[in-house]
Protein backbone atom coordinates (compact mmCIF):
# COMPACT_ATOMS: atom_id res chain seq x y z
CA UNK A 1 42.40 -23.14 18.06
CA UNK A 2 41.34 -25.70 20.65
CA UNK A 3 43.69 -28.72 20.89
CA UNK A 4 41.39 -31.75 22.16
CA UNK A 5 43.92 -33.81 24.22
CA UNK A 6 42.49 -37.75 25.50
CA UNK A 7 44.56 -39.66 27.92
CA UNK A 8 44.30 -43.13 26.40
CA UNK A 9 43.18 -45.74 29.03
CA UNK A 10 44.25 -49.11 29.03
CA UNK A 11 43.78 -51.80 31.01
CA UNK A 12 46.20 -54.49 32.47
CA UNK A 13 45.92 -57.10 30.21
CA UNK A 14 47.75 -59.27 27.69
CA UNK A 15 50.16 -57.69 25.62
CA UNK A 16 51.97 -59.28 23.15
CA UNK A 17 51.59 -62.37 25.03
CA UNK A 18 52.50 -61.29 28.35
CA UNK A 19 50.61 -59.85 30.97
CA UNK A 20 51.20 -56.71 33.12
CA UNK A 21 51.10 -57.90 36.67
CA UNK A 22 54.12 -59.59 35.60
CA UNK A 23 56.00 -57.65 33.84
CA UNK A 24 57.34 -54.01 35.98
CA UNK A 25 60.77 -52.52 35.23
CA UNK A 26 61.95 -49.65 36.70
CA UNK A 27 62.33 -46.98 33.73
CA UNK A 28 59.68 -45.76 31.52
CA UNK A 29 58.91 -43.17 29.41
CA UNK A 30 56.21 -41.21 28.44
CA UNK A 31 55.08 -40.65 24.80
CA UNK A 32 52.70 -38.85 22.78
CA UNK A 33 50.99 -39.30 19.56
CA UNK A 34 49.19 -37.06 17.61
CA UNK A 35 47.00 -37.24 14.33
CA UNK A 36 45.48 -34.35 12.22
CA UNK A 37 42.66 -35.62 10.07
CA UNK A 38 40.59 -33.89 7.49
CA UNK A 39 37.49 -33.38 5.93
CA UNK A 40 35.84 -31.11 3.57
CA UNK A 41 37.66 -28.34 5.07
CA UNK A 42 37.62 -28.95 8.33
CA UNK A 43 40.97 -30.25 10.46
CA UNK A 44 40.56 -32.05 14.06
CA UNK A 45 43.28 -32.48 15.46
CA UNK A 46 43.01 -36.11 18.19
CA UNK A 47 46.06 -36.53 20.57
CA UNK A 48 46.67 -39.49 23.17
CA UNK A 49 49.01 -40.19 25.93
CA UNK A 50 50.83 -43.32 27.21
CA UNK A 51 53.64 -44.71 28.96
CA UNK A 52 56.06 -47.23 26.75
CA UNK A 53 57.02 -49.82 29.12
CA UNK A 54 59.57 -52.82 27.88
CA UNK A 55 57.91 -52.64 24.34
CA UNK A 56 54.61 -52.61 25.62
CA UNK A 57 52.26 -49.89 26.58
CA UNK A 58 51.31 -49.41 30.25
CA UNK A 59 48.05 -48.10 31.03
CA UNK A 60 48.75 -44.79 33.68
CA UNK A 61 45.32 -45.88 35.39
CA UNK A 62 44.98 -49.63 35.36
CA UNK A 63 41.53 -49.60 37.01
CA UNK A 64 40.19 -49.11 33.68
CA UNK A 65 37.24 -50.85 32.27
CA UNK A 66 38.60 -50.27 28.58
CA UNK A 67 40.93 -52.67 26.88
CA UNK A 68 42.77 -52.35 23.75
CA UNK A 69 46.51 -52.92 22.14
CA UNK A 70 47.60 -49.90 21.02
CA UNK A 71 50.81 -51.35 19.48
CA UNK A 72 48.19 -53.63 17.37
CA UNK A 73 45.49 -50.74 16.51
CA UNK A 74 46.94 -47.26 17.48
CA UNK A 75 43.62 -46.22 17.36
CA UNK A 76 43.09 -42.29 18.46
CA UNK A 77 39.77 -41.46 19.87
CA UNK A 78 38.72 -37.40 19.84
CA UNK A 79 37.37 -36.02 22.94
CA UNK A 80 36.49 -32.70 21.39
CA UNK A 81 36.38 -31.37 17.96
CA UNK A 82 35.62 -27.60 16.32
CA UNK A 83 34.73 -26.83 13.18
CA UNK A 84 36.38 -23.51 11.16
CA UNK A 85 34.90 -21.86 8.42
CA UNK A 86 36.54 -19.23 6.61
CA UNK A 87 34.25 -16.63 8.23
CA UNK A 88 36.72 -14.51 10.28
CA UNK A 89 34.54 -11.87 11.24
CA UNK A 90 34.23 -9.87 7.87
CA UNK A 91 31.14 -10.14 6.35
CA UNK A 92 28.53 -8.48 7.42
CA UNK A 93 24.29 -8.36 7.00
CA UNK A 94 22.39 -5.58 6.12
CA UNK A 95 19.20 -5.99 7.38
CA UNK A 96 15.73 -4.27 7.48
CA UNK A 97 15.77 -1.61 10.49
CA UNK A 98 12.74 -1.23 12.86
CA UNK A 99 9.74 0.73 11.16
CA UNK A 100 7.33 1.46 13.21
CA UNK A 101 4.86 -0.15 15.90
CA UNK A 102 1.71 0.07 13.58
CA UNK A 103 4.08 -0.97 10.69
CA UNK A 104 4.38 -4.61 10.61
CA UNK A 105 6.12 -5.43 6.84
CA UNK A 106 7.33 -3.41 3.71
CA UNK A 107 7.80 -3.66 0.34
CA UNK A 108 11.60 -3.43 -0.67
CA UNK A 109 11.16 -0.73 -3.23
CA UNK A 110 14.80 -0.43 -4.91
CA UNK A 111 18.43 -0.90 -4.22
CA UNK A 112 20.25 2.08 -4.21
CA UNK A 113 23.68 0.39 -4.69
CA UNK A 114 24.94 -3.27 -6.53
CA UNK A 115 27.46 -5.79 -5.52
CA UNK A 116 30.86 -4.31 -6.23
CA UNK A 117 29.76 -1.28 -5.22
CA UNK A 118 32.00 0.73 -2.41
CA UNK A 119 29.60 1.89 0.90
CA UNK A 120 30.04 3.88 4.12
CA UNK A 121 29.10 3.82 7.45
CA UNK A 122 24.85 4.63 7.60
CA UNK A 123 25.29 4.93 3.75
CA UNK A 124 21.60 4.40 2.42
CA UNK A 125 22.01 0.77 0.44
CA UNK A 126 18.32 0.55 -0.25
CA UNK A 127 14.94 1.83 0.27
CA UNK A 128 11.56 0.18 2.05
CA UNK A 129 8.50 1.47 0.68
CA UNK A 130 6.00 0.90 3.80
CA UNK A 131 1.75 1.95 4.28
CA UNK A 132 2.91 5.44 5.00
CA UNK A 133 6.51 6.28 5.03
CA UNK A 134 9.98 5.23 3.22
CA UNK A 135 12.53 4.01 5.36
CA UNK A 136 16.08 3.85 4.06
CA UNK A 137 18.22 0.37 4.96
CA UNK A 138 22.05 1.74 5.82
CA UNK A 139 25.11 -0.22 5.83
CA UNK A 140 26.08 -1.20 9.01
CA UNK A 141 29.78 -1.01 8.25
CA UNK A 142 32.12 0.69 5.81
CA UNK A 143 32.97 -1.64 2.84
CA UNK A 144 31.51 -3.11 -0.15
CA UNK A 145 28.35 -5.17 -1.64
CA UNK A 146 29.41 -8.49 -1.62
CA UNK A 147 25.79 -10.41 -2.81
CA UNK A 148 22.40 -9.04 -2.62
CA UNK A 149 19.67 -11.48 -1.10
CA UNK A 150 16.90 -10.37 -1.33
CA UNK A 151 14.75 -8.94 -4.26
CA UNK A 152 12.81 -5.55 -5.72
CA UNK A 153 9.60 -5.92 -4.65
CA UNK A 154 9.72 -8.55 -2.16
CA UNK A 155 7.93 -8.19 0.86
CA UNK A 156 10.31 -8.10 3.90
CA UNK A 157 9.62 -7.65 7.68
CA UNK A 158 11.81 -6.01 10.45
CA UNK A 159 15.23 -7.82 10.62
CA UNK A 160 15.10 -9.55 7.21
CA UNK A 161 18.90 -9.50 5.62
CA UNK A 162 18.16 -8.10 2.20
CA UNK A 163 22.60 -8.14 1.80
CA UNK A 164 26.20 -9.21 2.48
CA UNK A 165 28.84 -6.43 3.03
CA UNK A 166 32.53 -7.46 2.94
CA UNK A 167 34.67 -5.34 5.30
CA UNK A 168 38.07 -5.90 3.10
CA UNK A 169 35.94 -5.48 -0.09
CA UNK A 170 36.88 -8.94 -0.90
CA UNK A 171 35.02 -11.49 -2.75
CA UNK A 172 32.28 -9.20 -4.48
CA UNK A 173 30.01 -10.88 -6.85
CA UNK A 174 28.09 -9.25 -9.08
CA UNK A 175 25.07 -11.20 -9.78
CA UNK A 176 22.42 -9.41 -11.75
CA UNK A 177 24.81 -8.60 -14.26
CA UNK A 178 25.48 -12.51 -14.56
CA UNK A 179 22.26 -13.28 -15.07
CA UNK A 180 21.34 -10.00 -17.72
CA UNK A 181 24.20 -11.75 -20.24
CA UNK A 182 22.77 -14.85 -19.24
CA UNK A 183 19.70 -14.15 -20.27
CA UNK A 184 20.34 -12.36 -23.32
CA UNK A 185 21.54 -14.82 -25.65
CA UNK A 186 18.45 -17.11 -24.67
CA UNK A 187 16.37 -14.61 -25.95
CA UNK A 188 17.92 -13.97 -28.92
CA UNK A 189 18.18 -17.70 -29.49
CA UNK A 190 14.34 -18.21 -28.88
CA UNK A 191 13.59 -15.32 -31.72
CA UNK A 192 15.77 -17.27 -34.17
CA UNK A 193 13.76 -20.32 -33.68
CA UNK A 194 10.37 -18.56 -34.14
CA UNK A 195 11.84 -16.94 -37.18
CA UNK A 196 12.78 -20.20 -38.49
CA UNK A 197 9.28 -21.95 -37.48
CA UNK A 198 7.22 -19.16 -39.09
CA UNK A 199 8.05 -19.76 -43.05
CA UNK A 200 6.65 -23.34 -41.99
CA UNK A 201 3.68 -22.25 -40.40
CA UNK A 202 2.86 -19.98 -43.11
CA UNK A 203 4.13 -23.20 -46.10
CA UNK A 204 0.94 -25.04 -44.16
CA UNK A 205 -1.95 -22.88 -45.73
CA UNK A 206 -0.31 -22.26 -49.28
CA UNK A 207 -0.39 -26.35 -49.20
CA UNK A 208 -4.25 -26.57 -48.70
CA UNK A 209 -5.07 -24.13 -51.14
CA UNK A 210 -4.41 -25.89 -53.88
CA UNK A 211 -6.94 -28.64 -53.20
CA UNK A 212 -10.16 -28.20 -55.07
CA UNK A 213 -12.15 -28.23 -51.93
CA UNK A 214 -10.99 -25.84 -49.16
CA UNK A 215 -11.77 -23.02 -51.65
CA UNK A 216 -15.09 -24.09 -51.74
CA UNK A 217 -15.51 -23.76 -48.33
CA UNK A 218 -13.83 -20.47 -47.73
CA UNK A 219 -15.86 -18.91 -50.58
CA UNK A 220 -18.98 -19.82 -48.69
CA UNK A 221 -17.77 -18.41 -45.15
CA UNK A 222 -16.67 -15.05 -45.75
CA UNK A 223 -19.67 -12.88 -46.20
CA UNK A 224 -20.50 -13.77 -42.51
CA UNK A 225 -16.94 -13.40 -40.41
CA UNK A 226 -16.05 -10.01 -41.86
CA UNK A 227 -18.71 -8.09 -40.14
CA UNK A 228 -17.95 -9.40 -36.30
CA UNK A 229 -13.96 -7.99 -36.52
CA UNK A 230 -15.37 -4.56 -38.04
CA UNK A 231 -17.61 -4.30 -35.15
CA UNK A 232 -14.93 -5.42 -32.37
CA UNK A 233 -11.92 -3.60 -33.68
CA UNK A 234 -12.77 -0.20 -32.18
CA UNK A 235 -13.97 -1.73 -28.74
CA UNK A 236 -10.54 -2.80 -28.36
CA UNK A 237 -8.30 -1.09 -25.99
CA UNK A 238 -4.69 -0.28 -27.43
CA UNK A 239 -2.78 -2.37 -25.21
CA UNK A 240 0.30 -1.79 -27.30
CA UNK A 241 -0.01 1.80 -25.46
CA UNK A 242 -0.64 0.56 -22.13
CA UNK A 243 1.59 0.08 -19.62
CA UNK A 244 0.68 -1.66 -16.20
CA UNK A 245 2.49 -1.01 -13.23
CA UNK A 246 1.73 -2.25 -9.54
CA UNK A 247 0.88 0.49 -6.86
CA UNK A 248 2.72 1.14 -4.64
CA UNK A 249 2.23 0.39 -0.47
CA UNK A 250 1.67 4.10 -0.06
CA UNK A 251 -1.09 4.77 -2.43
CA UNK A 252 -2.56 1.76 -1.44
CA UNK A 253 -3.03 2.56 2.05
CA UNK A 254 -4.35 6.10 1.20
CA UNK A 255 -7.09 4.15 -1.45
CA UNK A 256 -8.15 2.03 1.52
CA UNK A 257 -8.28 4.96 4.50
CA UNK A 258 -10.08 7.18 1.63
CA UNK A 259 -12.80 4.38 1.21
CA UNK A 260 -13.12 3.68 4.46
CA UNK A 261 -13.46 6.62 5.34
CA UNK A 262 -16.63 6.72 3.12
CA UNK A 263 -17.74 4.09 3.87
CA UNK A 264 -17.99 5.06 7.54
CA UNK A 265 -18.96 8.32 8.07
CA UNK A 266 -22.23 10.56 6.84
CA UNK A 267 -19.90 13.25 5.58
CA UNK A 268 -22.23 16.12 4.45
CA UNK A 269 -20.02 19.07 2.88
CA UNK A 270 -20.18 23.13 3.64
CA UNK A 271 -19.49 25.96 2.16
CA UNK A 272 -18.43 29.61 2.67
CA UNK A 273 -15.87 32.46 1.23
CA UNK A 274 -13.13 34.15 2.94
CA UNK A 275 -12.47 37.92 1.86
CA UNK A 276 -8.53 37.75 1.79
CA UNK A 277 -7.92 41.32 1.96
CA UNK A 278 -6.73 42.16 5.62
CA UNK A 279 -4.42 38.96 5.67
CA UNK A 280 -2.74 39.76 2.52
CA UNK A 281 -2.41 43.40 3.78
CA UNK A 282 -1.53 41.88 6.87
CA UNK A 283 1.02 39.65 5.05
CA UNK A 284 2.23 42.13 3.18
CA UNK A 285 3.03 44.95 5.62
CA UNK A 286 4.97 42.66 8.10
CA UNK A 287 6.50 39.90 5.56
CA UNK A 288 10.00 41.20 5.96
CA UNK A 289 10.53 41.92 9.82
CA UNK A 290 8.81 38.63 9.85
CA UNK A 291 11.55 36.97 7.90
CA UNK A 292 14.27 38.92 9.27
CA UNK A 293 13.07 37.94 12.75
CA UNK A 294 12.06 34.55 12.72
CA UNK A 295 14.00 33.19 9.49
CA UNK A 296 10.93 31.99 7.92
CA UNK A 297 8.30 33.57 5.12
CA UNK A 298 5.29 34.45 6.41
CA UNK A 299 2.43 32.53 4.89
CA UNK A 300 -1.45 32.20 4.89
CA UNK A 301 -1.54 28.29 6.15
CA UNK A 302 -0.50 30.04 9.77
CA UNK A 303 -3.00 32.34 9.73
CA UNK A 304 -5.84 29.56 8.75
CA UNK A 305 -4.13 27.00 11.38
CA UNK A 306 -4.86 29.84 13.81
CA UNK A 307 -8.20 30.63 12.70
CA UNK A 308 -8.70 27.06 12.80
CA UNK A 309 -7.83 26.42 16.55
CA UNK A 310 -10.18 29.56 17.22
CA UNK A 311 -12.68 27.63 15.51
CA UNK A 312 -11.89 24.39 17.30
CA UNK A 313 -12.29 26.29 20.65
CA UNK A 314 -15.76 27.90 20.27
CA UNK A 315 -16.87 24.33 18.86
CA UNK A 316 -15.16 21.47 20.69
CA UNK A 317 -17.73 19.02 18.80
CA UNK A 318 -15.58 19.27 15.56
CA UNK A 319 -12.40 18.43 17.78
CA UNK A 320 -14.05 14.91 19.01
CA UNK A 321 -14.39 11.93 17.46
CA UNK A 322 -17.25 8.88 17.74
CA UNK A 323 -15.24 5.59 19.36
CA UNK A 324 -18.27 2.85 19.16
CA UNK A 325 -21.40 4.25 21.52
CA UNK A 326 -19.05 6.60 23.18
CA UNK A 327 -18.28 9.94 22.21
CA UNK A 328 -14.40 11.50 22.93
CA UNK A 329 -13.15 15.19 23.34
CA UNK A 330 -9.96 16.17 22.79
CA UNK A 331 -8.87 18.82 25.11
CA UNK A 332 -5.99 19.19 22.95
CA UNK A 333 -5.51 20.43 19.35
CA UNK A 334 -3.33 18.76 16.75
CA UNK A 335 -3.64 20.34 13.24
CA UNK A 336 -2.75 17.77 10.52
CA UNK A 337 -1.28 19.50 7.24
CA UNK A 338 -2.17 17.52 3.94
CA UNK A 339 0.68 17.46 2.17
CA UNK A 340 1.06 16.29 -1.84
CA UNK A 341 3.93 14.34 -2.23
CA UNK A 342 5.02 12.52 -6.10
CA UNK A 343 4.59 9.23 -3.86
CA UNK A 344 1.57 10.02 -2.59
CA UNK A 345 0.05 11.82 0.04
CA UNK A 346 0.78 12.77 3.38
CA UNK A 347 -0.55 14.15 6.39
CA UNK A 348 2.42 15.93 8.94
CA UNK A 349 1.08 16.89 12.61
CA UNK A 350 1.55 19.88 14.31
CA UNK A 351 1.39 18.88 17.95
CA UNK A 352 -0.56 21.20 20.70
CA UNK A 353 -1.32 24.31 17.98
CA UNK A 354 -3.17 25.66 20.67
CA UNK A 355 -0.39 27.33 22.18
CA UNK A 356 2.01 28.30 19.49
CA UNK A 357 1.83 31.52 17.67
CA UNK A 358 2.68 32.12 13.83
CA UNK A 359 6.18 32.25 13.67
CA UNK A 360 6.34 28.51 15.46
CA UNK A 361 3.85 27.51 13.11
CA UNK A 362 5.09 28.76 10.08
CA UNK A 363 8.58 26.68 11.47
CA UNK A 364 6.65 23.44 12.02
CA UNK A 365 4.97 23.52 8.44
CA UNK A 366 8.15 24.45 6.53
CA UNK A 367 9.86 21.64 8.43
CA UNK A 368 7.55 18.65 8.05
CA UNK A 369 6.88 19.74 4.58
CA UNK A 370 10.53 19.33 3.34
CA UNK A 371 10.58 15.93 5.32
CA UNK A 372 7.46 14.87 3.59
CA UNK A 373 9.50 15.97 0.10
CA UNK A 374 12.67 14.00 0.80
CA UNK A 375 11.02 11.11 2.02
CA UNK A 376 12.80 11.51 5.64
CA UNK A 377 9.52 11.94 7.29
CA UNK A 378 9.05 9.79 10.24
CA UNK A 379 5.95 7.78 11.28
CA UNK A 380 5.52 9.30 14.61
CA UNK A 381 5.43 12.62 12.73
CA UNK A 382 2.23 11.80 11.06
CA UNK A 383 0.60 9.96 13.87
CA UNK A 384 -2.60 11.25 15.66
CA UNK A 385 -3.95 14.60 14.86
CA UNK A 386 -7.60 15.56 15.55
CA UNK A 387 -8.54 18.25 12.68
CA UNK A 388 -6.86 18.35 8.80
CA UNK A 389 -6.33 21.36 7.04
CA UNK A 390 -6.27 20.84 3.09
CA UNK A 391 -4.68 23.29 0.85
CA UNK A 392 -5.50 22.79 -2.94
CA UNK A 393 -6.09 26.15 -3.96
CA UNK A 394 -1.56 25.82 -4.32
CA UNK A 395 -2.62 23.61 -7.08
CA UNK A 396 -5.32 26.05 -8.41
CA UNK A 397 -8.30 24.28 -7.14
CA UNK A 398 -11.33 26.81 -6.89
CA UNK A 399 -13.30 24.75 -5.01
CA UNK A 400 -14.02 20.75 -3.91
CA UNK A 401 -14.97 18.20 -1.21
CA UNK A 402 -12.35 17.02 0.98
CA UNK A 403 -13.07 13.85 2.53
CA UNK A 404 -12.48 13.26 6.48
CA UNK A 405 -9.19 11.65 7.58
CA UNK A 406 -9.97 8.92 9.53
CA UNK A 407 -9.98 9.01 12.33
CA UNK A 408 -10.76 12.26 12.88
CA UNK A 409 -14.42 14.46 12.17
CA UNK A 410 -13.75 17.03 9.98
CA UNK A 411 -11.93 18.43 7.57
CA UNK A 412 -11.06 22.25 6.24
CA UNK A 413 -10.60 22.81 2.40
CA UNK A 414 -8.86 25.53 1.42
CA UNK A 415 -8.50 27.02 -2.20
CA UNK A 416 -7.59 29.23 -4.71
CA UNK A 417 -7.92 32.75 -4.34
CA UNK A 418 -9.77 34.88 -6.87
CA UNK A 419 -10.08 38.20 -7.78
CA UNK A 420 -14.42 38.84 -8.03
CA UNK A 421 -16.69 41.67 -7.68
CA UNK A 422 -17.90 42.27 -4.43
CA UNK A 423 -20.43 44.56 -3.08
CA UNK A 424 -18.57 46.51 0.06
CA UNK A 425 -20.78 49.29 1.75
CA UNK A 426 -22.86 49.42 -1.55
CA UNK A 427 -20.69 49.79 -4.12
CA UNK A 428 -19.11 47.46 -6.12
CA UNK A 429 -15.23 46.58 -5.68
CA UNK A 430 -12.94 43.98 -6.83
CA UNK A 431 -11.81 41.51 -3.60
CA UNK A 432 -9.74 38.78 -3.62
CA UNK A 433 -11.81 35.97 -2.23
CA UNK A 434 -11.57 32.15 -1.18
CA UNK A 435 -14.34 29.15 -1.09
CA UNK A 436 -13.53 27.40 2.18
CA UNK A 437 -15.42 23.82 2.81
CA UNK A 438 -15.71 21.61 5.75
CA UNK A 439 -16.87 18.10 5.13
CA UNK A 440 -17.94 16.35 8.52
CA UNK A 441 -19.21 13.65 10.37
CA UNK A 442 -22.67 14.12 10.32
CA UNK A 443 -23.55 11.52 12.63
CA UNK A 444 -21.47 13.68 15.52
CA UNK A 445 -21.66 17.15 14.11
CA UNK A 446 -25.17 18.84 12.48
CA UNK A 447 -25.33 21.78 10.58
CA UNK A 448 -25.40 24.40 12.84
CA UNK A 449 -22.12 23.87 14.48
CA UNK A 450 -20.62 23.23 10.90
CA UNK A 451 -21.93 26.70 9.71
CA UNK A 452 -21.01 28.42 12.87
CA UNK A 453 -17.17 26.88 12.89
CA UNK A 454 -17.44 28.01 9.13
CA UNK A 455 -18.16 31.43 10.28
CA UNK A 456 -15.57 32.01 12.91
CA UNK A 457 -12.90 31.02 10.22
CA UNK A 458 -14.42 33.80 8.05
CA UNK A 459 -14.37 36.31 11.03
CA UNK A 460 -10.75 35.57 12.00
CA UNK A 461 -9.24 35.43 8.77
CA UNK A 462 -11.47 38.97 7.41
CA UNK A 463 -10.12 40.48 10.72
CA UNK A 464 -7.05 38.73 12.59
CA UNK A 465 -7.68 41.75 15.03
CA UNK A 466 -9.88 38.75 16.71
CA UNK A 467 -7.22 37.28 17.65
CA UNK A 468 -5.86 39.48 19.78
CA UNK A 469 -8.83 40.02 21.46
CA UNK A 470 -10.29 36.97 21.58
CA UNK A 471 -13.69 38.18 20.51
């Protein structure tokens, strides 16, 4: 604590009748007062200085300008004052982290923890549902929920304080449950007052039917009224069996990309099937070296990611993207992977496919897809990306229209894989086949290089051979 000291200043003057110049003995002494005052909490503490001189007080600088008698007034003027608060350093704010440079706000989803509540270092304390990931809000030091400030489903904005933590675990409040007990009896006390205002509402009718004309009226009416409810009642949607809930930041973002993404492009869809049986056999005969090897299973989406860059390669078109009256290639090749999450959907990137071969690919899918599971997924994991690959034939789809993700050109469809009769050097023989579908720009790609990048996915997959060769 600071201790604001003033020199009191007097001037030579009259004191008790006498005046300074006059009066000069050879002792003095020096004394000191001091005063503490309060208020509302606060203490300043105001200290002077002066010399005691023969009863009177001598000022030690008599060229002042101020003049007072201190024996009359002990007045105490304070130079300097501070203010304490019983803030000494433990609470601390949890606050909304950094999400993202095209993320600007978020919706705060859910609290994973309640005042009273004991937290850890980077322990998750809530979650922030933003356009495309969710990003968990950690304590910032060990200790425990004093208040929560904010609210579920507010919308809050990088370095918002959404709660108090308490380092000693001191002075926790638990608020919400306050207010649930609070709220409660109100309730219950508003039902007991309807219950006692219906028997009057209903006493109000039985009253009016016993005069002689209200009958006479009603008997005339009801022929007419009976026949509009009958008519309505069915139209009527059971809204004791609905339930309305608010979507969420994620699946609103996808609605609005989706629909632009109509809105924008001339997407025109095509189609063609895949004979799976070399890359099954393929899949089959190598599966466990593979695993043994590389630690991973060995899938189909690698050997479609590959066909796809083959694709991308012989037609660079599909790889670019219109940007106003200009038209961009991509010399590089970044295969986004739809994945379906229960939140919504996302789309992982695997960055320069081009030059990674299946066991790094098979790695990078397995990885972003358990991110995209758990939520940990990161924004700059999903950014960019100039060709999707969609996979809903794991969901049994045997065939559909994938729509373009903006803002990219195309888009592969992948699907279910059925056992049909095919004709194979003339005779007839069960195959396991696939429908494949690109949907693409129209505007920027025609027909011909959509059928042709069609066809060189067929070729690579029926014979991964190709690859090797580069035929």
């Amino acid at each position: 604590m600071i201790w604001g000291i003033v020199r009191r200043k007097i001037t030579a003057t009259r004191v008790i009748g006498q005046s300074f110049s006059t009066i000069r003995p050879r002792c003095f002494m020096t004394a000191r007062k001091e005063a503490i005052i309060s208020c509302k909490g606060f203490e300043r503490i105001q200290s002077a200085s002066y010399h005691i001189f023969s009863g009177s007080y001598v000022p030690s600088k008599p060229r002042s300008r101020e003049v007072t008698e201190l024996i009359q007034t002990e007045s105490f003027i304070g130079l300097r004052s501070r203010s304490f608060s019983s803030d000494n350093g433990d609470l601390v704010d949890a606050v909304v982290p950094f999400m993202g440079e095209s993320i600007s706000d978020g919706t705060l989803a859910k609290f994973l923890k309640k005042p009273g509540d004991r937290v850890e270092v980077d322990e998750p304390i809530a979650q922030i549902e933003t356009d495309k990931v969710t990003i968990d809000v950690v304590s910032p030091e060990a200790g425990t929920i004093q208040k929560l400030v904010a609210k579920e489903g507010e919308t809050v904005e990088a370095g918002t304080k959404i709660a108090v933590i308490s380092k000693s675990g001191e002075g926790a409040t638990q608020a919400s449950p306050v207010e649930k007990t609070e709220s409660q009896p109100s309730a219950a006390e508003e039902k007991e007052t309807v219950e006692k205002k219906i028997p009057k509402a209903e006493a109000a009718p039985a009253i009016n039917d016993r005069a002689p004309s209200p009958p006479q009226s009603t008997a005339k009416k009801p022929s007419s009224p009976p026949s509009k409810p009958m008519a309505s009642e069915p139209q009527l949607p059971p809204k004791d069996r609905e339930r309305r809930v608010p979507m969420t930041r994620l699946r609103k973002r996808v609605a609005t990309r989706l629909k632009d993404s109509q809105n924008t492009f001339a997407m025109l869809t095509t189609f063609n099937e895949v004979d799976m049986t070399n890359l099954m056999k393929l899949r089959s005969d190598y599966k466990d070296a593979f695993v043994e090897k590389h630690g991973v299973k060995l899938g189909f989406m690698s050997g479609f990611v590959k066909a796809a860059v083959s694709a991308l390669q012989h037609q660079p078109i599909v790889n670019a993207v219109i940007d106003g009256d200009d038209i961009i290639y991509r010399d590089y090749i970044d295969i986004s992977i739809a994945v379906g999450t229960l939140k919504g959907l996302v789309v992982p990137v695997i960055r320069n496919a081009g030059a990674m071969n299946f066991a790094e690919i098979e790695k990078g899918i397995n990885t972003l897809a358990k991110k995209a599971s758990d939520g940990s997924i990161s924004i700059d994991e999903m950014a960019g990306g100039t060709f999707t690959i969609s996979n809903g034939g794991v969901y049994g789809s045997l065939l559909s229209t994938p729509i373009i993700n903006p803002p990219q050109s195309a888009i592969l469809g992948m699907h279910s894989i059925v056992s049909r009769p095919m004709v194979v050097g003339g005779d007839i023989v069960p195959r396991p086949m696939m429908y494949i579908a690109l949907t693409y720009d129209h505007r920027l790609i025609d027909g011909r290089e959509a059928v042709f990048f069609l066809r060189r996915i067929k070729d690579v997959v029926e014979d991964p051979r190709r690859l090797l060769l580069d035929v």
